[in-house]
Protein backbone atom coordinates (compact mmCIF):
# COMPACT_ATOMS: atom_id res chain seq x y z
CA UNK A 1 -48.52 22.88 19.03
CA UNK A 2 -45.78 25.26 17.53
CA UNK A 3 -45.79 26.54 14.32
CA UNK A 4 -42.06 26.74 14.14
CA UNK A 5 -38.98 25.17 15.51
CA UNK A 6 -37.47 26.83 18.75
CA UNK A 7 -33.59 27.62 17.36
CA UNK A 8 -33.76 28.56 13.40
CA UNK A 9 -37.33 29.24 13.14
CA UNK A 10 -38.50 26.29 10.77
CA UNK A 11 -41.92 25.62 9.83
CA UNK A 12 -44.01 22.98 11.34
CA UNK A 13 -47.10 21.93 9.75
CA UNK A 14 -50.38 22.21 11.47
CA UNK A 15 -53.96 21.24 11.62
CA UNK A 16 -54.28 25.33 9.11
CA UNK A 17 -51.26 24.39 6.97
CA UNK A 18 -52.00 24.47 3.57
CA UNK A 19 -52.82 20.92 2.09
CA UNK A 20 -50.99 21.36 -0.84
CA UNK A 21 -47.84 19.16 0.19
CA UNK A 22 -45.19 20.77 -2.59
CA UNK A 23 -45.96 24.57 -1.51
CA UNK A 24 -45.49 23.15 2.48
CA UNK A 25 -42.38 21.48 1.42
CA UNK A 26 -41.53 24.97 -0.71
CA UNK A 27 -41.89 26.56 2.58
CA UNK A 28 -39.74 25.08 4.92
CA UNK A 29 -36.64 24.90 1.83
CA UNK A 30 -37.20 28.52 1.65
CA UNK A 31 -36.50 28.68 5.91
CA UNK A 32 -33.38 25.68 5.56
CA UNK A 33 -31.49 26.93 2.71
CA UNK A 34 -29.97 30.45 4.08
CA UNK A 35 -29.11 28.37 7.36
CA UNK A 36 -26.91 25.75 5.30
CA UNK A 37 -23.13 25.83 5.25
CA UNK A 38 -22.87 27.19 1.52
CA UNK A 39 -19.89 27.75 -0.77
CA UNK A 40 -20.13 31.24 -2.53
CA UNK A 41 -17.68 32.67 -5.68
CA UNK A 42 -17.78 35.98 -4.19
CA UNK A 43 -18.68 38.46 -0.68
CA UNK A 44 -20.98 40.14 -3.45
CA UNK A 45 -23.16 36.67 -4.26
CA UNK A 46 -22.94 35.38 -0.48
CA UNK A 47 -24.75 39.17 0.52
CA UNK A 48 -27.20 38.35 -2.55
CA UNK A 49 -27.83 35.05 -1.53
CA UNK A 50 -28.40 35.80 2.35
CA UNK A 51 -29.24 39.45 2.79
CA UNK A 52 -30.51 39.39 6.42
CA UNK A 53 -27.82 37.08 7.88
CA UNK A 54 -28.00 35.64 11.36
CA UNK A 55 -25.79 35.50 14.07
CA UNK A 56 -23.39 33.20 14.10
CA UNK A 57 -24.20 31.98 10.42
CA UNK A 58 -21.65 30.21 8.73
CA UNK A 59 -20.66 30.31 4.52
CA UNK A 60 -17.82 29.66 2.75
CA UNK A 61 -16.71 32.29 0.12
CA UNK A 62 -13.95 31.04 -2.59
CA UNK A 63 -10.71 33.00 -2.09
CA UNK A 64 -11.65 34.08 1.14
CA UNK A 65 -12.62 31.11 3.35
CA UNK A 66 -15.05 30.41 6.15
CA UNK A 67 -17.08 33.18 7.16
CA UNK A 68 -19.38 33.39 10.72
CA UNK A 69 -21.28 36.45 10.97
CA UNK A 70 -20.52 38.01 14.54
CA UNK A 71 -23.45 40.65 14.23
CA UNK A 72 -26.77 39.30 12.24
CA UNK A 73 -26.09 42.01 9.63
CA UNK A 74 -24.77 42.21 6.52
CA UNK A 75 -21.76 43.81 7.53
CA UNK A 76 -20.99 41.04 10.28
CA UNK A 77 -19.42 38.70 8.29
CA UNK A 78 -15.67 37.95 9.40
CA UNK A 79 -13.44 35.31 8.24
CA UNK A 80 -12.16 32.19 10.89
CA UNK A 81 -10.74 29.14 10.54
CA UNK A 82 -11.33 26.39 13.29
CA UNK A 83 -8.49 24.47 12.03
CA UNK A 84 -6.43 25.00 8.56
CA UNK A 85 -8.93 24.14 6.00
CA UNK A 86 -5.76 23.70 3.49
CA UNK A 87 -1.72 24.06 3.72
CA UNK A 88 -1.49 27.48 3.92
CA UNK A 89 2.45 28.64 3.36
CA UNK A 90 4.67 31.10 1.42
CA UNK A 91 8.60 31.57 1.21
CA UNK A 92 10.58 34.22 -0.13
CA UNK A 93 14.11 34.79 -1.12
CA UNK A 94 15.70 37.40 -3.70
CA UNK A 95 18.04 37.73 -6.62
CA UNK A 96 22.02 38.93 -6.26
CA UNK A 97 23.36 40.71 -2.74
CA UNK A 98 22.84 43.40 -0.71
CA UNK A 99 24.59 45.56 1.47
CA UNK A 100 23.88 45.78 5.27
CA UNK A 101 25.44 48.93 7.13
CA UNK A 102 27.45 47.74 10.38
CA UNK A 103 25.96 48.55 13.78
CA UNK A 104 21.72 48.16 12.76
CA UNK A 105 18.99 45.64 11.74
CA UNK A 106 17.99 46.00 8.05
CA UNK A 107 15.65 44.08 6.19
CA UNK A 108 16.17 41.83 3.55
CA UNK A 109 14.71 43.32 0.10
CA UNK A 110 13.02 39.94 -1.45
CA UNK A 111 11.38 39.95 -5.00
CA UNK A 112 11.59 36.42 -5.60
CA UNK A 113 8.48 33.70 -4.71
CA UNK A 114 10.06 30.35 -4.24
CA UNK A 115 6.32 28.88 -3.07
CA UNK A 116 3.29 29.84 -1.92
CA UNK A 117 0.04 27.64 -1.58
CA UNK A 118 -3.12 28.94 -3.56
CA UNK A 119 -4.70 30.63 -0.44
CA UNK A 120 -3.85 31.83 3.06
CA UNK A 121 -0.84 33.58 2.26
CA UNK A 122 -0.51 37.07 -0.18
CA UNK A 123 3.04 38.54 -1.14
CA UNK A 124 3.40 42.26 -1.45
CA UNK A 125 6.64 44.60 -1.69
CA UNK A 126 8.64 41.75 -0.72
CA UNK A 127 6.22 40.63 2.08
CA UNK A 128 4.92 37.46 3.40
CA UNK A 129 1.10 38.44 4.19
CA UNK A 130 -1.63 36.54 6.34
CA UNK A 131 -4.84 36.71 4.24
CA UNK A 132 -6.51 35.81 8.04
CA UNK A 133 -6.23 35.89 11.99
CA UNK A 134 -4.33 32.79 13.47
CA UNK A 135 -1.31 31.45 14.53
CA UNK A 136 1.68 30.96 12.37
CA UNK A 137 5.31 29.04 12.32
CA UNK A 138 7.80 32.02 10.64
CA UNK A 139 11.61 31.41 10.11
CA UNK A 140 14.08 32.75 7.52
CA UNK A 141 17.61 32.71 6.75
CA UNK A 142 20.56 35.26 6.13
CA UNK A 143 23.36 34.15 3.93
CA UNK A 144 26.43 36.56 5.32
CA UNK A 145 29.19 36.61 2.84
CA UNK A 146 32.52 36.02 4.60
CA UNK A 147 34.22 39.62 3.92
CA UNK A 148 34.92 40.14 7.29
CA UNK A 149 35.76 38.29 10.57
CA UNK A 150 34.78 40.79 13.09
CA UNK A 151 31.59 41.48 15.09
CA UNK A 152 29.14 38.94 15.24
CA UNK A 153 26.15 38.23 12.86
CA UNK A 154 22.43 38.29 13.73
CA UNK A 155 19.56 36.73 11.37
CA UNK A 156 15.70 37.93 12.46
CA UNK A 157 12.12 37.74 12.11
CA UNK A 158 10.15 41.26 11.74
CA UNK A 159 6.59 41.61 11.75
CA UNK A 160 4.95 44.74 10.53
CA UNK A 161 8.69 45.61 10.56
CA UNK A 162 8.92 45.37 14.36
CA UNK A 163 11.54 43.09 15.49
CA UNK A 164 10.84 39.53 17.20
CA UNK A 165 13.48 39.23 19.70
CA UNK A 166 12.56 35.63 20.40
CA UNK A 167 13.50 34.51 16.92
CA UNK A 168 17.00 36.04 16.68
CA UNK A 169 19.98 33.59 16.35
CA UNK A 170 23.56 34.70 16.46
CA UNK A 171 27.01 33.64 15.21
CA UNK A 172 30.27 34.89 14.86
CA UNK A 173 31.71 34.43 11.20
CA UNK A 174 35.36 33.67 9.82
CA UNK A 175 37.02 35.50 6.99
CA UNK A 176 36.19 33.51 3.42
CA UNK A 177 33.77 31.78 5.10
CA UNK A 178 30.11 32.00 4.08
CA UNK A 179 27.75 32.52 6.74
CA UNK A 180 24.51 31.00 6.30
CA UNK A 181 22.26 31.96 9.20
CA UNK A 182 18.62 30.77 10.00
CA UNK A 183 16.46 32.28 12.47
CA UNK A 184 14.78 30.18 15.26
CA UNK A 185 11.53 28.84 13.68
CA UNK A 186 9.02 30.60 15.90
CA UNK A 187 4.80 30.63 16.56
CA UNK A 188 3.37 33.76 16.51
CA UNK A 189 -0.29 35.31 16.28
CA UNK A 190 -1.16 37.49 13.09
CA UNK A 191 -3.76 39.49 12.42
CA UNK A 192 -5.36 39.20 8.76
CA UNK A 193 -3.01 41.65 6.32
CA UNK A 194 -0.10 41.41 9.43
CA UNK A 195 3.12 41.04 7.28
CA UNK A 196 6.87 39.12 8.18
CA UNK A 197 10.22 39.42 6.62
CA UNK A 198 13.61 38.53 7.55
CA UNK A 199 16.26 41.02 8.79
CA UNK A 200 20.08 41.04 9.00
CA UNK A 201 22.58 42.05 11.55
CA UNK A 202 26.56 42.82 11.50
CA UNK A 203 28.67 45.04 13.76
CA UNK A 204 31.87 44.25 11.97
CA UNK A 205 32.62 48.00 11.03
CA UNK A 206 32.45 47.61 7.46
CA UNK A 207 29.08 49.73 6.57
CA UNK A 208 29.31 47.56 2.67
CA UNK A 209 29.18 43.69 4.09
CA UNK A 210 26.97 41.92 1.94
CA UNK A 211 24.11 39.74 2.08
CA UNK A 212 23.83 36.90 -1.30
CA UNK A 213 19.58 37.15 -1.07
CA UNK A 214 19.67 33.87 -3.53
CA UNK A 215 20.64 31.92 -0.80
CA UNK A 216 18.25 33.96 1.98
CA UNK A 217 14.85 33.33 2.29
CA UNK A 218 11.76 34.01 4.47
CA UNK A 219 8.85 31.69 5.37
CA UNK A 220 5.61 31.00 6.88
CA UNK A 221 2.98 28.51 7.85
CA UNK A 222 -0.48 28.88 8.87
CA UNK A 223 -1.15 26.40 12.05
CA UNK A 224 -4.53 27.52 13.14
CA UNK A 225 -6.77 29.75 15.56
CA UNK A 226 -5.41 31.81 18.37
């Protein structure tokens, strides 16, 4: 008869097992517990709580999210979401106008958070940042003030400040007129710490054409696994 159980290694009483029931029943805790899917404050109290990790372990750590261990080591532990745990979205937008040179994408400068839900999503130096690998929704808008009626007017997703051509939208703007231009809403695959913003585009010739950033804004929405 085995001793232990043939996947996680649990202890199976036998005919020599102790027959003190509570330090049996201490025994096989001590075996389950690690091997339960358990919610941690911090990397630093999951690594005190489970110091020789096995593969393909599961944990939740607060802040973080789900973590699998892809190696049995300490070290292993990587963050993955099966489906979104929790809304995860942020949008952006900025304060007063800025000026986009004719002829060349330029990115919006943003220093405003309109939302952002608790986790999934980080902001930094006017940057929409996935906090983990996965597929996200990402659209924006670029409010062209109507200074000029030449050219045409572009409005743009960038990742990692890299240019998504399938999420540029185009229109050609009237004199007086405000322009307010969205992007095409778009799915794309980030990396953990990847980073979007929203870029304009005018070829009118005037190198001062501005941009009101109140009324511009970038966003994103965590959908799930690649």
């Amino acid at each position: 008869m085995p001793t232990t159980s043939p996947i996680n290694g649990l202890p199976i009483p036998d005919d020599n097992s102790p027959g003190d029931p509570p330090q049996s029943f201490q025994a096989y805790t001590n075996v389950l517990d690690p091997l339960l899917n358990s919610v941690f404050a911090s990397t630093a109290a999951r690594d005190a709580a489970i110091p020789a990790p096995k593969f393909a372990q599961e944990c939740w750590v607060t802040g973080v999210g789900k973590q699998v261990n892809s190696t049995g080591t300490t070290g292993g532990w990587v963050t993955k979401f099966d489906t979104a745990p929790w809304p995860c979205y942020g949008r952006m937008s900025g304060n007063g106008t800025q000026a986009l040179a004719s002829g060349a994408f330029q990115v919006l400068d943003f220093d405003v958070e309109d939302f952002r839900s608790n986790m999934g999503i980080s902001i930094g130096n006017g940057k929409l940042i996935a906090s983990f690998d996965g597929t996200y929704e990402v659209a924006g808008s670029v409010n062209f003030q109507g200074q000029s009626a030449a050219g045409r007017r572009i409005a743009a997703i960038y990742r990692n400040n890299a240019l998504i051509p399938a999420t540029q939208n185009t229109c050609f703007p009237s004199v007086g007129i405000t322009t307010p231009l969205a992007t095409a809403t778009y799915p794309i695959k980030l990396r953990a710490n990847d980073y979007i913003q929203v870029a304009g585009y005018q070829n009118s010739g005037n190198d001062n054409l501005l941009v009101d950033r109140t009324q511009s804004f970038v966003a994103v929405k965590y959908l799930g696994p690649f």
